[in-house]
N, C-alpha and C. Protein backbone atom coordinates (compact mmCIF):
# COMPACT_ATOMS: atom_id res chain seq x y z
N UNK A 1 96.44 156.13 141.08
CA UNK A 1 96.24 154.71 140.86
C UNK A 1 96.99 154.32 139.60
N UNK A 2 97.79 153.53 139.42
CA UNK A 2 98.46 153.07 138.81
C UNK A 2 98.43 151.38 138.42
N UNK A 3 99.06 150.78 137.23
CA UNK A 3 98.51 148.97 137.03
C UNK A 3 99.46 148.32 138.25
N UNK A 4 100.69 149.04 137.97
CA UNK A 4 102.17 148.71 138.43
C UNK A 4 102.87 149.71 139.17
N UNK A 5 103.53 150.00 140.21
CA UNK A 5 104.75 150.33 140.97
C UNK A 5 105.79 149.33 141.34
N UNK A 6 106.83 150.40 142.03
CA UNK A 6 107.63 149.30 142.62
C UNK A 6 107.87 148.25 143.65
N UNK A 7 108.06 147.80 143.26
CA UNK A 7 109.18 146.98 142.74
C UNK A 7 108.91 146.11 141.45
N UNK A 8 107.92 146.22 140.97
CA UNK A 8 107.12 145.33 139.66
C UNK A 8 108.15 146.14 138.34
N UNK A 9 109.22 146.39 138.23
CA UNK A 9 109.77 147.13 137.38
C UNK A 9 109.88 146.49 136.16
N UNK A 10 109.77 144.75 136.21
CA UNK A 10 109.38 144.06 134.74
C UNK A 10 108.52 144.56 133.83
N UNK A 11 107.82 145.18 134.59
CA UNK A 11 106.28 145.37 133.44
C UNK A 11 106.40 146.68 132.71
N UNK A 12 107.69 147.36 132.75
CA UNK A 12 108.70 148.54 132.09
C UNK A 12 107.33 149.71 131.79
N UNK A 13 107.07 150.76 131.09
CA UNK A 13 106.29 151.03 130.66
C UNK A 13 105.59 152.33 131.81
N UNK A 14 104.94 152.46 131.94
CA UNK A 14 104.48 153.33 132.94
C UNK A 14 105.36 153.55 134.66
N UNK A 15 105.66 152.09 134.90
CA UNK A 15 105.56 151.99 136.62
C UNK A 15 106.94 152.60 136.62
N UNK A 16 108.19 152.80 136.09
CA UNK A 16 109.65 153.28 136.10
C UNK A 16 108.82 154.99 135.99
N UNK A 17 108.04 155.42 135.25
CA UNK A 17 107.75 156.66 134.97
C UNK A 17 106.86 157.50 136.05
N UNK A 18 105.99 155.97 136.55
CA UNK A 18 104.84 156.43 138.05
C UNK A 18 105.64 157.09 139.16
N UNK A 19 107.10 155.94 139.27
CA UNK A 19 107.74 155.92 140.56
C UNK A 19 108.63 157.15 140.75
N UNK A 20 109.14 157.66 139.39
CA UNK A 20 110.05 159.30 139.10
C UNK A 20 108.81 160.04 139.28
N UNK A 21 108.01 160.37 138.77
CA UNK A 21 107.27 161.29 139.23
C UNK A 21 107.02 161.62 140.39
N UNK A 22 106.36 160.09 140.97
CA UNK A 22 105.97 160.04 142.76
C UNK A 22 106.89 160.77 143.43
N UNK A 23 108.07 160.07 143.31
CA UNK A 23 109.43 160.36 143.92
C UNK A 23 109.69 161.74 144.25
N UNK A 24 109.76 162.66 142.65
CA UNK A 24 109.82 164.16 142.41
C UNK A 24 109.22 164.90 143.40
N UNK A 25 107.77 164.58 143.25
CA UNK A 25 106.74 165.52 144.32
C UNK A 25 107.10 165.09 146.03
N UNK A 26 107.33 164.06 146.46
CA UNK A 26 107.96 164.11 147.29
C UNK A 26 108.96 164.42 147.69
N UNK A 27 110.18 164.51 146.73
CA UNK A 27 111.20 165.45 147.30
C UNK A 27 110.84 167.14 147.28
N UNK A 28 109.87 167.37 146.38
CA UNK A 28 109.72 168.71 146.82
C UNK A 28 108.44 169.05 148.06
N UNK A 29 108.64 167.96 148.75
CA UNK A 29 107.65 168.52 150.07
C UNK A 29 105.96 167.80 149.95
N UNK A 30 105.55 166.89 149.07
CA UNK A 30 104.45 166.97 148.80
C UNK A 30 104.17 165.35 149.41
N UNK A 31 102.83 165.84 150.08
CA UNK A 31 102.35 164.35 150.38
C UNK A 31 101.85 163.54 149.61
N UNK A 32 102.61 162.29 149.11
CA UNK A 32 102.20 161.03 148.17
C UNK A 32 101.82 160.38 148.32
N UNK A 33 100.87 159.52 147.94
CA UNK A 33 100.07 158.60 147.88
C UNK A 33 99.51 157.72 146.87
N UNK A 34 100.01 156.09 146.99
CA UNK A 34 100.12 155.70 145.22
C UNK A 34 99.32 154.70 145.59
N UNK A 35 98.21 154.18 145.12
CA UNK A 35 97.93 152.74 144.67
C UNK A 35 97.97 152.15 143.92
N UNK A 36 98.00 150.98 144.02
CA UNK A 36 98.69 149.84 142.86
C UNK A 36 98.61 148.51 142.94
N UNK A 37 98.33 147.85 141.97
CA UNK A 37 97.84 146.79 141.64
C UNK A 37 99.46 145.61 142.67
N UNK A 38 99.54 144.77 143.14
CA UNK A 38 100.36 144.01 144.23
C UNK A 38 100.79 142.81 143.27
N UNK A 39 99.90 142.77 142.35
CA UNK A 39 100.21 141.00 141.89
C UNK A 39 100.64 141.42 140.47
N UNK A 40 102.01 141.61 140.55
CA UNK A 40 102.54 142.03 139.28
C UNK A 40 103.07 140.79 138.70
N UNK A 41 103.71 141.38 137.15
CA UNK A 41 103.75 139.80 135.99
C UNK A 41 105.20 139.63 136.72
N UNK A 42 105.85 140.09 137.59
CA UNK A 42 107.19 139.58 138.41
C UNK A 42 106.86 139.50 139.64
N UNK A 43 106.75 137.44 140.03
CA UNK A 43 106.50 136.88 140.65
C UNK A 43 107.40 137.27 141.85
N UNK A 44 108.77 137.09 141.82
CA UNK A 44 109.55 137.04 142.51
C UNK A 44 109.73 138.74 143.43
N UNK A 45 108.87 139.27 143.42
CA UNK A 45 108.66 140.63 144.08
C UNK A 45 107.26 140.46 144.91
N UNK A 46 107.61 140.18 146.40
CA UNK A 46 106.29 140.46 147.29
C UNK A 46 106.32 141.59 148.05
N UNK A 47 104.88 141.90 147.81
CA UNK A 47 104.48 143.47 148.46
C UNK A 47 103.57 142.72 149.76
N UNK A 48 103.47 143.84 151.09
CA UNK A 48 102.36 143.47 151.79
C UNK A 48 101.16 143.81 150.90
N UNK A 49 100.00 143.72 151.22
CA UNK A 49 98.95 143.78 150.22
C UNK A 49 97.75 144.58 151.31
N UNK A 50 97.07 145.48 150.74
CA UNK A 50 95.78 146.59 151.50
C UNK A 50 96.25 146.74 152.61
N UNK A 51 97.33 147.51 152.78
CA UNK A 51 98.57 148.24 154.10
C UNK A 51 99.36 149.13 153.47
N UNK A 52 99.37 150.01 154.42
CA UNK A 52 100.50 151.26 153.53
C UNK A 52 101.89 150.46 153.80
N UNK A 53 102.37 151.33 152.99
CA UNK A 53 103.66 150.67 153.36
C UNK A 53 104.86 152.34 152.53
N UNK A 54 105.51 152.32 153.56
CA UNK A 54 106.53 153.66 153.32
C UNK A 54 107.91 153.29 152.54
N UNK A 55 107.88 154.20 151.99
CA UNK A 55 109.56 154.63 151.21
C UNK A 55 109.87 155.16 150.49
N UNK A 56 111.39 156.03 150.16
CA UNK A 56 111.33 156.80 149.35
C UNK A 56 110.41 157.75 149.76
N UNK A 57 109.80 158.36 150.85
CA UNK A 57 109.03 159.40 151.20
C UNK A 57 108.07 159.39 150.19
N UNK A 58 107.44 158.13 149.86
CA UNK A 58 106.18 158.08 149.46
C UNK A 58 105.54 156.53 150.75
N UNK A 59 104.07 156.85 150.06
CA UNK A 59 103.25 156.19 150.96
C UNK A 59 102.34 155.11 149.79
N UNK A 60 102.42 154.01 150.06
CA UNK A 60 102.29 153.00 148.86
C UNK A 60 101.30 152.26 149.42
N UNK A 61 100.08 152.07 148.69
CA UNK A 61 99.32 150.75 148.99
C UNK A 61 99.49 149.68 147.89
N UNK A 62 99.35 148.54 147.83
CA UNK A 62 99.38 147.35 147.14
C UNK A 62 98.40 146.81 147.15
N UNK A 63 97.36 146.26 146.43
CA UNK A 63 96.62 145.87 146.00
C UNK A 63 96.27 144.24 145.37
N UNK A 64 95.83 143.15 145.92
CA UNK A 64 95.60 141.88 145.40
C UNK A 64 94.33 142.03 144.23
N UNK A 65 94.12 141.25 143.38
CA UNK A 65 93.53 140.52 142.44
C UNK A 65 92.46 140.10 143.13
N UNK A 66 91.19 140.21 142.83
CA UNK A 66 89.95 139.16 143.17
C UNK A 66 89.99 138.02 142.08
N UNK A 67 90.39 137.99 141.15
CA UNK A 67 90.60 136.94 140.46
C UNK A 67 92.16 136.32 139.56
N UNK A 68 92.51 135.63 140.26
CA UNK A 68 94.35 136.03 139.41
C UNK A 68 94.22 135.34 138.84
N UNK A 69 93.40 134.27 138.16
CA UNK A 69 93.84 133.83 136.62
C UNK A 69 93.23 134.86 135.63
N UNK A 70 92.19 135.83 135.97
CA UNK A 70 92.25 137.48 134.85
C UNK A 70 93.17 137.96 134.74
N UNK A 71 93.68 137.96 136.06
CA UNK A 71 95.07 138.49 135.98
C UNK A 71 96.38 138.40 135.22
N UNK A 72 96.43 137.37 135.21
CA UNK A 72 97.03 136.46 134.37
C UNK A 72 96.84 136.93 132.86
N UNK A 73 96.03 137.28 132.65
CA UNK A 73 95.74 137.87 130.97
C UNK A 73 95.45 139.08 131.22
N UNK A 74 95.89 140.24 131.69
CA UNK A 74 96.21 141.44 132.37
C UNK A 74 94.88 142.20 132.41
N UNK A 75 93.58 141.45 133.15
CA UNK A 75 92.74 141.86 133.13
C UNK A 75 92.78 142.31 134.82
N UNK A 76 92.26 143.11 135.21
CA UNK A 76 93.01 143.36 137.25
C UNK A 76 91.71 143.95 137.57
N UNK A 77 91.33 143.34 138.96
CA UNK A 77 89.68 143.65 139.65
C UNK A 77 90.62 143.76 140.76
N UNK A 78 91.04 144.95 141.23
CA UNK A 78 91.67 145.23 142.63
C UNK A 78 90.77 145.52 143.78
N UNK A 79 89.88 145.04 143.82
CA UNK A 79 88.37 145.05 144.78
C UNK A 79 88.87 146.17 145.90
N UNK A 80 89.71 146.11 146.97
CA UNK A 80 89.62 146.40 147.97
C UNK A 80 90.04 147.90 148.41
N UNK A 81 90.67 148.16 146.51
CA UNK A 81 90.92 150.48 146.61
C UNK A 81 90.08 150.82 147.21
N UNK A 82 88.67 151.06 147.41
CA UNK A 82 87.63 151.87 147.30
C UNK A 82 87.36 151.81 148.85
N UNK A 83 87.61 150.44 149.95
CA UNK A 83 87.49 150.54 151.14
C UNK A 83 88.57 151.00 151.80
N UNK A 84 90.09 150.86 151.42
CA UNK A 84 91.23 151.38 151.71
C UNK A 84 91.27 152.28 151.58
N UNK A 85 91.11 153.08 150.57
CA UNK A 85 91.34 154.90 149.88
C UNK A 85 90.27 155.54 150.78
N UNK A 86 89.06 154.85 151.27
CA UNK A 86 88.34 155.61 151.87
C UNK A 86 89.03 155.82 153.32
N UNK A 87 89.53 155.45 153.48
CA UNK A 87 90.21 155.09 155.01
C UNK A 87 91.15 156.34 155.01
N UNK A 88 92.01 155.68 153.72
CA UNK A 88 93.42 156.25 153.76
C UNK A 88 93.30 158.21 153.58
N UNK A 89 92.29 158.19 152.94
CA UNK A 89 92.15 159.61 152.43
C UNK A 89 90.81 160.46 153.20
C-alpha cells in the first residue's frame, strides 16, 4: 500500500521509488500487487478506481477518497482497500 503510484509521478518522493521496486520483483518472476491511493495532487492523470488494472507486469488497484476536500490537505480515507484486498488476495 502505497499514498501514490503511477502515473501520479508529481507527488515525486516515494511513488518513482514504489514503482522501481514493484517493477524489479516483477521482472524477476514475482507476483505484484500494489494499492494506491487514485486521487492524486495530478489532476490530469485518471486511473480506473477499486479494479485491477495491469502493466508493466504488475497488478495495480486505485483507490478513491471518501472525502476529497481531506484530500485536498493530504489527509486520504481510501475506504474501499479492505473490501477489495479481501477479494483480491
Amino acid at each position: 500500500m502505497v499514498d501514490f503510484f503511477k502515473p501520479f509521478w508529481s507527488s515525486g518522493g516515494i511513488t518513482p521509488v514504489a514503482y522501481h521496486v514493484a517493477r524489479g520483483l516483477a521482472l524477476k518472476g514475482h507476483d505484484v500487487t500494489v494499492f494506491s491511493n487514485g486521487d492524486g495532487r495530478d489532476t490530469s492523470a485518471k486511473v480506473e478506481k477499486n479494479r485491477a488494472t495491469a502493466g508493466d507486469g504488475l497488478t495495480v488497484y486505485y483507490f478513491g477518497n471518501l472525502c476529497p476536500p481531506l484530500a485536498r490537505r493530504n489527509i486520504y480515507n481510501t475506504y474501499m482497500v479492505p473490501f477489495v484486498a479481501r477479494k483480491a488476495l
